[in-house]
PDB file of N, CA and C in Angstrom:
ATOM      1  N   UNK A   1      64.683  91.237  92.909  1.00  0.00           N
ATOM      2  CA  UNK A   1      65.276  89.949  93.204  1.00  0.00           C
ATOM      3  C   UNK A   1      64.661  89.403  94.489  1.00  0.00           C
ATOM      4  N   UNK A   2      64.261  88.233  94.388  1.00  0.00           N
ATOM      5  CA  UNK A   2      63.546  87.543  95.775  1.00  0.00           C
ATOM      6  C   UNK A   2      65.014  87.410  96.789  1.00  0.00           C
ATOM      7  N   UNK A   3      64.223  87.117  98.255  1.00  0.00           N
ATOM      8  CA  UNK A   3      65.408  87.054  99.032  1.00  0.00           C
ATOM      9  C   UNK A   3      65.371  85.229  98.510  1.00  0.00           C
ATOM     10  N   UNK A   4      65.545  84.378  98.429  1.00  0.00           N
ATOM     11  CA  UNK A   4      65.970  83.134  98.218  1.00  0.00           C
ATOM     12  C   UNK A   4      66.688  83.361  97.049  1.00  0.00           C
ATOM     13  N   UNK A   5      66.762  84.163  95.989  1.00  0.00           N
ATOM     14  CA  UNK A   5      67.724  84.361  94.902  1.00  0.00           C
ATOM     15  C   UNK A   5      69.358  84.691  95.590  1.00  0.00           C
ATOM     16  N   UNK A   6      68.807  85.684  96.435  1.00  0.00           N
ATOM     17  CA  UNK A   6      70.104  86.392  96.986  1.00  0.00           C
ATOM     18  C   UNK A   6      70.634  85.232  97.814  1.00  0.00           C
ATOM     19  N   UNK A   7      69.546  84.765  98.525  1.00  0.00           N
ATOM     20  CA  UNK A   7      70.850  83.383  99.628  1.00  0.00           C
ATOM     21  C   UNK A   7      71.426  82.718  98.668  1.00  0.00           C
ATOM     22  N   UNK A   8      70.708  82.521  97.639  1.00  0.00           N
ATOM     23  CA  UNK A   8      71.632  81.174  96.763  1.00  0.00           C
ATOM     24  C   UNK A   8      72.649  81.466  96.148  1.00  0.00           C
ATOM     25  N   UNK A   9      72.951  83.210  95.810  1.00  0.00           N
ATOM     26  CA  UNK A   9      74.069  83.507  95.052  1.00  0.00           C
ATOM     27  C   UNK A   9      75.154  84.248  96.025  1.00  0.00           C
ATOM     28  N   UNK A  10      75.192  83.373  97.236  1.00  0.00           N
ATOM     29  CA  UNK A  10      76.014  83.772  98.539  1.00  0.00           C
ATOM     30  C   UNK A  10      76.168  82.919  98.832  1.00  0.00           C
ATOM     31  N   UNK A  11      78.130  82.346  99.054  1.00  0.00           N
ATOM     32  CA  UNK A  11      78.075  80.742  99.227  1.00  0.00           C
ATOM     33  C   UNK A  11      77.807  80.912 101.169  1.00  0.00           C
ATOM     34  N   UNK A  12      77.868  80.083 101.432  1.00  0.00           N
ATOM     35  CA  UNK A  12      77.531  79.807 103.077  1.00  0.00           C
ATOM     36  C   UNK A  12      78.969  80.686 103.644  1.00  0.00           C
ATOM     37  N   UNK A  13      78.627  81.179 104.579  1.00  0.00           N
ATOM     38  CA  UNK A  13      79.371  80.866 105.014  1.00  0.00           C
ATOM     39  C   UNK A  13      80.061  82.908 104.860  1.00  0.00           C
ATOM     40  N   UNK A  14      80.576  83.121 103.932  1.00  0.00           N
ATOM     41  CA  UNK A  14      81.094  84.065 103.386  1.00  0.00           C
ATOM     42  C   UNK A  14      80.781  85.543 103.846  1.00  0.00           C
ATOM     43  N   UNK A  15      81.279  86.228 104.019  1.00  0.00           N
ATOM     44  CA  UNK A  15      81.003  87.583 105.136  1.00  0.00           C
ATOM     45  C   UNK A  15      79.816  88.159 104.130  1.00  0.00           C
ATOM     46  N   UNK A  16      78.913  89.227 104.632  1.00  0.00           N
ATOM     47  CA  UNK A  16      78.055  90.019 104.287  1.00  0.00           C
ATOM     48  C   UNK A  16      78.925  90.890 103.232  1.00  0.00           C
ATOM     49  N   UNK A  17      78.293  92.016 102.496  1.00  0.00           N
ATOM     50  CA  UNK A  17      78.971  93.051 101.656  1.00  0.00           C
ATOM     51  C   UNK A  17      80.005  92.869 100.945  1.00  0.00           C
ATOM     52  N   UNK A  18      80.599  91.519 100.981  1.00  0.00           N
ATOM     53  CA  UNK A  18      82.234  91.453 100.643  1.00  0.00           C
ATOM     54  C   UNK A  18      83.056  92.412 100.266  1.00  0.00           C
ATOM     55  N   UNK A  19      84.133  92.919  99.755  1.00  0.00           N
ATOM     56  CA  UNK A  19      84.900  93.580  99.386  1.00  0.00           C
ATOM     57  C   UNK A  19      85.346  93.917 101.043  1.00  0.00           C
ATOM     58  N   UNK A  20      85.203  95.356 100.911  1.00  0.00           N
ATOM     59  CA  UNK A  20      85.986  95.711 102.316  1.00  0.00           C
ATOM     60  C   UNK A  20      85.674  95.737 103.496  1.00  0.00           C
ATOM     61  N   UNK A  21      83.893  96.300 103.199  1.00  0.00           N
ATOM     62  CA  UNK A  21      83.291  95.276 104.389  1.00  0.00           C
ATOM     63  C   UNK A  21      83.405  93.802 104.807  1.00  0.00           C
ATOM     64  N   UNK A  22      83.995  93.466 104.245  1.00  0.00           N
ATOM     65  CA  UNK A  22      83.667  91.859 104.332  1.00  0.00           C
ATOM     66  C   UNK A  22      85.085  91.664 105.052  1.00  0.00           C
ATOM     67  N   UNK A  23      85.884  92.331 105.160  1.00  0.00           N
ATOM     68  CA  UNK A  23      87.342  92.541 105.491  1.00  0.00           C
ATOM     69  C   UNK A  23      86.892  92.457 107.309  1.00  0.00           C
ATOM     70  N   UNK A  24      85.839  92.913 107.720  1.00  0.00           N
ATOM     71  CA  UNK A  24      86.030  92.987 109.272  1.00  0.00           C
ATOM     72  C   UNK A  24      85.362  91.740 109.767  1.00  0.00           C
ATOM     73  N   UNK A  25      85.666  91.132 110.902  1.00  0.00           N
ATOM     74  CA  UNK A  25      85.682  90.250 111.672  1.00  0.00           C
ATOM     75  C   UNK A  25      85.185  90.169 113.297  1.00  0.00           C
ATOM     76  N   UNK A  26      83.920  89.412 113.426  1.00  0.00           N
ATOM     77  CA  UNK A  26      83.758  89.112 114.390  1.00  0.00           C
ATOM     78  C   UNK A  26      84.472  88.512 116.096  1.00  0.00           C
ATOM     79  N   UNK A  27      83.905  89.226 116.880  1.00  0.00           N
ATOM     80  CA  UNK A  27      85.054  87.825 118.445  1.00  0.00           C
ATOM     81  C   UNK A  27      84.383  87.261 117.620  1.00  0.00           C
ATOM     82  N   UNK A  28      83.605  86.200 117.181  1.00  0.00           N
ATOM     83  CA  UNK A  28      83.546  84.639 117.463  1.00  0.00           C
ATOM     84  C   UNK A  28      84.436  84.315 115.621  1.00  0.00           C
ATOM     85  N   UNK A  29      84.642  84.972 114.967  1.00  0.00           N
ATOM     86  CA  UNK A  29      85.377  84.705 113.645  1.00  0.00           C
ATOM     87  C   UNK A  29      86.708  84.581 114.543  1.00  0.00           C
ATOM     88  N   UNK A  30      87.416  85.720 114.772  1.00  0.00           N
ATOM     89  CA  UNK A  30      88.544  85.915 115.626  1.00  0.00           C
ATOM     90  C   UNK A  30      88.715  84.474 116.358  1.00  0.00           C
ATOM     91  N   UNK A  31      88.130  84.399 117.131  1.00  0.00           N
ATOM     92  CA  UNK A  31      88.056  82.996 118.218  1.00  0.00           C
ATOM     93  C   UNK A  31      88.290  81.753 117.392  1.00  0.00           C
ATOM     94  N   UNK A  32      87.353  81.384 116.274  1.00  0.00           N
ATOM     95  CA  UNK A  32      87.551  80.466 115.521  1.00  0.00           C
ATOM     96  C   UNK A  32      89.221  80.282 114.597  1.00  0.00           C
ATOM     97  N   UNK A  33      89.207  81.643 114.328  1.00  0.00           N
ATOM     98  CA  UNK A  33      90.168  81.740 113.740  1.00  0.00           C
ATOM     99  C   UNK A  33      91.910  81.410 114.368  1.00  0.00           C
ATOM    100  N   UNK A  34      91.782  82.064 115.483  1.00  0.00           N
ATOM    101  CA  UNK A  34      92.836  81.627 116.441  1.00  0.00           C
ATOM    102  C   UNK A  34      92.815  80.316 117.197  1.00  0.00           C
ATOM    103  N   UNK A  35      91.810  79.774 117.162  1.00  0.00           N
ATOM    104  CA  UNK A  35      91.681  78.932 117.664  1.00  0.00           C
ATOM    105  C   UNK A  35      91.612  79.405 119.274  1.00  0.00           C
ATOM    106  N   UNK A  36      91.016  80.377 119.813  1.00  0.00           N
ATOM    107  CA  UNK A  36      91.126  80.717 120.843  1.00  0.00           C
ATOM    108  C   UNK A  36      89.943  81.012 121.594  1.00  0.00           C
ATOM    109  N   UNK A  37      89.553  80.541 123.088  1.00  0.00           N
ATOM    110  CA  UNK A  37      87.976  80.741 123.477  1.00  0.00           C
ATOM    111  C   UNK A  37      87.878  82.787 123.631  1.00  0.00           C
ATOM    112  N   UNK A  38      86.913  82.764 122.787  1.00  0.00           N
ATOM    113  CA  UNK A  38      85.573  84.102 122.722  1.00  0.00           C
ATOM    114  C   UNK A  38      86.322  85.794 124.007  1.00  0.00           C
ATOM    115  N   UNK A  39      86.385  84.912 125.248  1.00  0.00           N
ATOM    116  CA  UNK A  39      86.408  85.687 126.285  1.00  0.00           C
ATOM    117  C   UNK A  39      88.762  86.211 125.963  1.00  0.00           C
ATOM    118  N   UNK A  40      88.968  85.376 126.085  1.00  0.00           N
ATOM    119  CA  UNK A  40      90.256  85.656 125.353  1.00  0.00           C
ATOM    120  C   UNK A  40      90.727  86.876 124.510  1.00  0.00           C
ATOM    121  N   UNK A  41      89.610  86.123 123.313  1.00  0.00           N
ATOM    122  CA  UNK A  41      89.608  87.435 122.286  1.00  0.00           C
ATOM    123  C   UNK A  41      88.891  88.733 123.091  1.00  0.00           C
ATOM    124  N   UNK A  42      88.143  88.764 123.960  1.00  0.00           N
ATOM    125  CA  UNK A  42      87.988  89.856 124.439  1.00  0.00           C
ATOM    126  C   UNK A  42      88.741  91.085 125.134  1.00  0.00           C
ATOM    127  N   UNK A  43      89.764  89.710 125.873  1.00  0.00           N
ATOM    128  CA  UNK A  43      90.299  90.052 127.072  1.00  0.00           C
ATOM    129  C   UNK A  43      91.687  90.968 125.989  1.00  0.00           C
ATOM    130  N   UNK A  44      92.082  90.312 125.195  1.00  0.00           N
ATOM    131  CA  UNK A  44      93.027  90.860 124.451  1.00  0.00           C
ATOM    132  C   UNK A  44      93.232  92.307 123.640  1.00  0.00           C
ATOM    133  N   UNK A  45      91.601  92.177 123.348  1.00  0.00           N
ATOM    134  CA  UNK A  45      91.155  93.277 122.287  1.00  0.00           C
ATOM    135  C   UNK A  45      91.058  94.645 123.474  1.00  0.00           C
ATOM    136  N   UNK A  46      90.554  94.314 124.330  1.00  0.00           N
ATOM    137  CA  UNK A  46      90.310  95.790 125.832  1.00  0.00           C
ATOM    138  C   UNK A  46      91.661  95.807 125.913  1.00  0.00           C
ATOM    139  N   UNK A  47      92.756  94.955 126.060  1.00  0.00           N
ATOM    140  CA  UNK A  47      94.279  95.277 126.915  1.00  0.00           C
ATOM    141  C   UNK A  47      95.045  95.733 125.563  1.00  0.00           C
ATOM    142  N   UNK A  48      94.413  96.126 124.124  1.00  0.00           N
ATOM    143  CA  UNK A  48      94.828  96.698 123.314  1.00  0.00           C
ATOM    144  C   UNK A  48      96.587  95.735 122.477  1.00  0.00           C
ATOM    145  N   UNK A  49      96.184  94.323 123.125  1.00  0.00           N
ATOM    146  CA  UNK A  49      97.332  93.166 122.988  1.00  0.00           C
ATOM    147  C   UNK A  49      97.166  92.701 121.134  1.00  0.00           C
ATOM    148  N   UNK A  50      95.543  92.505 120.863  1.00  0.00           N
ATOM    149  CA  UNK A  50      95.329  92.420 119.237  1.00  0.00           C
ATOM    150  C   UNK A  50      94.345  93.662 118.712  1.00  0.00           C
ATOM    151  N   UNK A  51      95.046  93.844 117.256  1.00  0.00           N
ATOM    152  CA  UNK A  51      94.418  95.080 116.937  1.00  0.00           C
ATOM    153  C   UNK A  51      93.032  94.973 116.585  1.00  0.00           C
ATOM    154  N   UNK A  52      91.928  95.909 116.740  1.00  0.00           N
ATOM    155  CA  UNK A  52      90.538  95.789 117.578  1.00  0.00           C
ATOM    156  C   UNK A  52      90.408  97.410 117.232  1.00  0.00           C
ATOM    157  N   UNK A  53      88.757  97.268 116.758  1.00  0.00           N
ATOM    158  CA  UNK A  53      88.254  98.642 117.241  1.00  0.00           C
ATOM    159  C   UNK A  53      87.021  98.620 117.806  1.00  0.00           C
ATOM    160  N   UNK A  54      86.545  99.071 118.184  1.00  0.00           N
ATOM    161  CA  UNK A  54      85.307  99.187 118.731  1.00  0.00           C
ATOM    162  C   UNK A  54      83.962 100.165 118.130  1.00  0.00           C
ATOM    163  N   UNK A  55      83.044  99.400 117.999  1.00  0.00           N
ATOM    164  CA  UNK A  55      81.984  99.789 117.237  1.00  0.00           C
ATOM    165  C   UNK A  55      80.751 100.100 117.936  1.00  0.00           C
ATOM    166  N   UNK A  56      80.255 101.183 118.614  1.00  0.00           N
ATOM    167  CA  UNK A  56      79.529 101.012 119.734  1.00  0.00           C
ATOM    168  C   UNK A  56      80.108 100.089 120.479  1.00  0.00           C
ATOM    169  N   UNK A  57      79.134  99.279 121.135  1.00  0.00           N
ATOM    170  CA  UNK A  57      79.763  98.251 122.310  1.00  0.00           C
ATOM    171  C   UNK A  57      80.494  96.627 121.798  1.00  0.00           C
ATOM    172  N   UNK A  58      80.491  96.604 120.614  1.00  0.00           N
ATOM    173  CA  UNK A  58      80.928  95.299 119.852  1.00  0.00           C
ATOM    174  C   UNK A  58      82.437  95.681 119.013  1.00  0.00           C
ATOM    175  N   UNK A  59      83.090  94.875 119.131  1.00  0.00           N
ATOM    176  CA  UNK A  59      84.306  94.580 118.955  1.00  0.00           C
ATOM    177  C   UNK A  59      84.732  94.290 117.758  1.00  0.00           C
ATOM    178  N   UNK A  60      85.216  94.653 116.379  1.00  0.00           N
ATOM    179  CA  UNK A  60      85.627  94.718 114.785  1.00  0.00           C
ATOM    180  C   UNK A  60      86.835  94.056 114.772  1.00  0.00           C
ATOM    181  N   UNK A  61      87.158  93.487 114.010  1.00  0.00           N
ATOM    182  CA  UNK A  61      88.872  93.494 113.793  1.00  0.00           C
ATOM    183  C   UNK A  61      88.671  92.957 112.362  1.00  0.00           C
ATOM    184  N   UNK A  62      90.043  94.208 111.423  1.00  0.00           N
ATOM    185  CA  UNK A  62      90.370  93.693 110.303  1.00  0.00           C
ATOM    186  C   UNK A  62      91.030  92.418 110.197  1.00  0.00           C
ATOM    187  N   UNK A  63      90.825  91.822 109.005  1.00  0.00           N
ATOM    188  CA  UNK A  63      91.470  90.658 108.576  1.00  0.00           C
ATOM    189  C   UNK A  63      92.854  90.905 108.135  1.00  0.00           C
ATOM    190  N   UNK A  64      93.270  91.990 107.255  1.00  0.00           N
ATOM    191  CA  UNK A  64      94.640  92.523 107.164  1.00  0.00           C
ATOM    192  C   UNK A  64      95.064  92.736 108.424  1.00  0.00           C
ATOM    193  N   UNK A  65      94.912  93.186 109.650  1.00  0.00           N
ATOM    194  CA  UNK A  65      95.635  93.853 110.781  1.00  0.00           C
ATOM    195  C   UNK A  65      95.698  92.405 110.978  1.00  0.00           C
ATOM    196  N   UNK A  66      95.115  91.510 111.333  1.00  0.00           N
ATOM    197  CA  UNK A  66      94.923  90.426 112.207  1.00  0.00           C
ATOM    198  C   UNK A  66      96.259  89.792 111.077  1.00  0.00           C
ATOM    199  N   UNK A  67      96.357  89.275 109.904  1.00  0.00           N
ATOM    200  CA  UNK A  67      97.552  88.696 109.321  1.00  0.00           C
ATOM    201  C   UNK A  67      98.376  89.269 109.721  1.00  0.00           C
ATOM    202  N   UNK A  68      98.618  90.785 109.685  1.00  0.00           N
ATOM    203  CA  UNK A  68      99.967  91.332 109.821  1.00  0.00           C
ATOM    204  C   UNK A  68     100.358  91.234 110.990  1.00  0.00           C
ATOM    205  N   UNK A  69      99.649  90.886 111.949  1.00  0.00           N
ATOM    206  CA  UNK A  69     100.131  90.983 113.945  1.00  0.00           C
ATOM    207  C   UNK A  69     100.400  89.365 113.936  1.00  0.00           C
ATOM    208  N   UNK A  70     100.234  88.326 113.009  1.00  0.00           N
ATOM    209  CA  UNK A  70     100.872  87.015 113.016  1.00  0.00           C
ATOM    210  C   UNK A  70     101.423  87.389 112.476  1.00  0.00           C
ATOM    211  N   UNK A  71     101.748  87.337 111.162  1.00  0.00           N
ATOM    212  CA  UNK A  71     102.849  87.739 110.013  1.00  0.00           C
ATOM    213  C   UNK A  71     103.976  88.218 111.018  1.00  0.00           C
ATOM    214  N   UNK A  72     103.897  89.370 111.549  1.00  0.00           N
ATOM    215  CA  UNK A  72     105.224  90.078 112.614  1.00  0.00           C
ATOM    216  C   UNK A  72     105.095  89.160 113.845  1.00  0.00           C
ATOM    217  N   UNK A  73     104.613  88.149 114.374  1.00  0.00           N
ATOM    218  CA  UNK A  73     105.142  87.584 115.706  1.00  0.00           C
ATOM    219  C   UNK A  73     104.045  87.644 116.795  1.00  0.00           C
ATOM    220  N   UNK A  74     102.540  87.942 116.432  1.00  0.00           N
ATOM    221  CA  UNK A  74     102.111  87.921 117.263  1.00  0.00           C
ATOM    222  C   UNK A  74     102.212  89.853 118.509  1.00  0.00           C
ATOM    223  N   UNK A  75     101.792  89.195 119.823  1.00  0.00           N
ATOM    224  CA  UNK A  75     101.619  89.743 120.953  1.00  0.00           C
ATOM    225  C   UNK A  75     103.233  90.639 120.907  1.00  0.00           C
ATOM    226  N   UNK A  76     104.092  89.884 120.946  1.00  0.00           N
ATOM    227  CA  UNK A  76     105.346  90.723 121.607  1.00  0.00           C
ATOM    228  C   UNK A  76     105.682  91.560 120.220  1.00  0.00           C
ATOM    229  N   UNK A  77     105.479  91.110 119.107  1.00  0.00           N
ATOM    230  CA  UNK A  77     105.602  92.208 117.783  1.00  0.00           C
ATOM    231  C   UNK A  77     104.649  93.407 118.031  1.00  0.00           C
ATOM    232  N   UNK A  78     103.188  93.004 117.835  1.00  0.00           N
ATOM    233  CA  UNK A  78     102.159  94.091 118.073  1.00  0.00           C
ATOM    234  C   UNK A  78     102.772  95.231 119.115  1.00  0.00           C
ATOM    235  N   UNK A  79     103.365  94.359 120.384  1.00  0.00           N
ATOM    236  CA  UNK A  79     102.960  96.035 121.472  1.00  0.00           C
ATOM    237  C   UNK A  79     104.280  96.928 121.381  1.00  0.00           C
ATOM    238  N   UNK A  80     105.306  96.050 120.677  1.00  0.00           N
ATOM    239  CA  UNK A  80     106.425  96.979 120.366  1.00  0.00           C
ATOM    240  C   UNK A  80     105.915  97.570 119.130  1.00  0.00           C
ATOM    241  N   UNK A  81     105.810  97.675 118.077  1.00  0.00           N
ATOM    242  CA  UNK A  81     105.263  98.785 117.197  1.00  0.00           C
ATOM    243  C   UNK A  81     104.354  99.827 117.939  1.00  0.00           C
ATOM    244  N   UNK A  82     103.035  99.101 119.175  1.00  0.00           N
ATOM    245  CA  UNK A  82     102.537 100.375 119.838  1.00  0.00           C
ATOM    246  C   UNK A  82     103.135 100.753 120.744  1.00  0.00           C
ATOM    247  N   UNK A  83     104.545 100.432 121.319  1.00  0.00           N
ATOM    248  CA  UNK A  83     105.263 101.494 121.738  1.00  0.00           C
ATOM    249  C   UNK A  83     105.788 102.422 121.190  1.00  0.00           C
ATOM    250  N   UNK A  84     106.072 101.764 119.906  1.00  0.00           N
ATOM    251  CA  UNK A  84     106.769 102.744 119.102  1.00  0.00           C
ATOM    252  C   UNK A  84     105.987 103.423 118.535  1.00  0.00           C
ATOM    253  N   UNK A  85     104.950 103.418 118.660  1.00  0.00           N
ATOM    254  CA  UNK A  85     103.607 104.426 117.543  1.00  0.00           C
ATOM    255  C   UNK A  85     103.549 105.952 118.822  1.00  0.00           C
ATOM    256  N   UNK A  86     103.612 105.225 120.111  1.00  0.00           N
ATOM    257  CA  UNK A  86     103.273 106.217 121.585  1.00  0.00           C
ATOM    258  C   UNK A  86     104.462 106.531 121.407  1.00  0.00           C
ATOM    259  N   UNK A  87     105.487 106.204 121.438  1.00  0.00           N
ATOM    260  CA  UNK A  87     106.935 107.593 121.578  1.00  0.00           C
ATOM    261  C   UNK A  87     106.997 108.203 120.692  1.00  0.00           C
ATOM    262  N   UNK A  88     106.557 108.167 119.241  1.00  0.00           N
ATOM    263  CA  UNK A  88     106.657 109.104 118.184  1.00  0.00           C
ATOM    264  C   UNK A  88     105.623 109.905 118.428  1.00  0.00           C
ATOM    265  N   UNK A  89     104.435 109.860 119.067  1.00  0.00           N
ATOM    266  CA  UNK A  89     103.392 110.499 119.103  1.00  0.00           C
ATOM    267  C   UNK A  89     104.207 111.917 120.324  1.00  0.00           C
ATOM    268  N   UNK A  90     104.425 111.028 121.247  1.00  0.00           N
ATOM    269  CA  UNK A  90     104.690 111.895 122.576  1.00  0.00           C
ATOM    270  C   UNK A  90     105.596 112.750 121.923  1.00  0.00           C
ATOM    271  N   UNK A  91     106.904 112.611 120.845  1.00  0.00           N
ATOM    272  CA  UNK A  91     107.893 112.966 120.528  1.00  0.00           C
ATOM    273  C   UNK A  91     107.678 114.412 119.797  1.00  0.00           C
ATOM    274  N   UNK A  92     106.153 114.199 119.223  1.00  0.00           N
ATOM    275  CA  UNK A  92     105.606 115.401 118.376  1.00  0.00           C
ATOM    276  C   UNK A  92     105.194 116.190 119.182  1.00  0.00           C
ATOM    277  N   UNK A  93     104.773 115.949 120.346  1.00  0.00           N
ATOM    278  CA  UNK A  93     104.714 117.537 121.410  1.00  0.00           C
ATOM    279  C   UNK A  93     105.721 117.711 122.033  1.00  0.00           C
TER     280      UNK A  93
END
């Protein structure tokens, strides 16, 4: 298959690999998506405020985690579940 076959049967726009790869998300998707400037999404993703993993030195975030941390409320939903993820943890030693 030529590469101009493959761009054309990829609408614009649309993540690489789709399926579950296609599930992770860029800061600047994130940013767009929230409507929020780049450094933000950074600042959030290090203070562990939106769920984020880190990939070498670049920054992932699922598209499911990211609905479900709006879906529940945002910031003050997210860090109470990771409190509650850290006292069950601590609770097991």
């Amino acid at each position: 298959m030529k590469n101009d076959q493959r761009d054309e049967s990829r609408s614009a726009g649309a993540p690489l690999g789709g399926g579950r790869l296609g599930e992770f998300m860029t800061v600047e998707d994130v940013a767009d998506m929230l409507r929020i400037n780049k450094s933000t999404v950074y600042r959030m993703a290090k203070a562990g405020r939106i769920p984020a993993t880190r990939v070498g030195r670049q920054w992932r975030f699922r598209l499911s985690a990211l609905e479900e941390f709006l879906d529940a409320g945002g910031d003050v939903a997210f860090e109470e579940v990771q409190d509650d993820n850290l006292k069950q943890a601590v609770n097991r030693w």
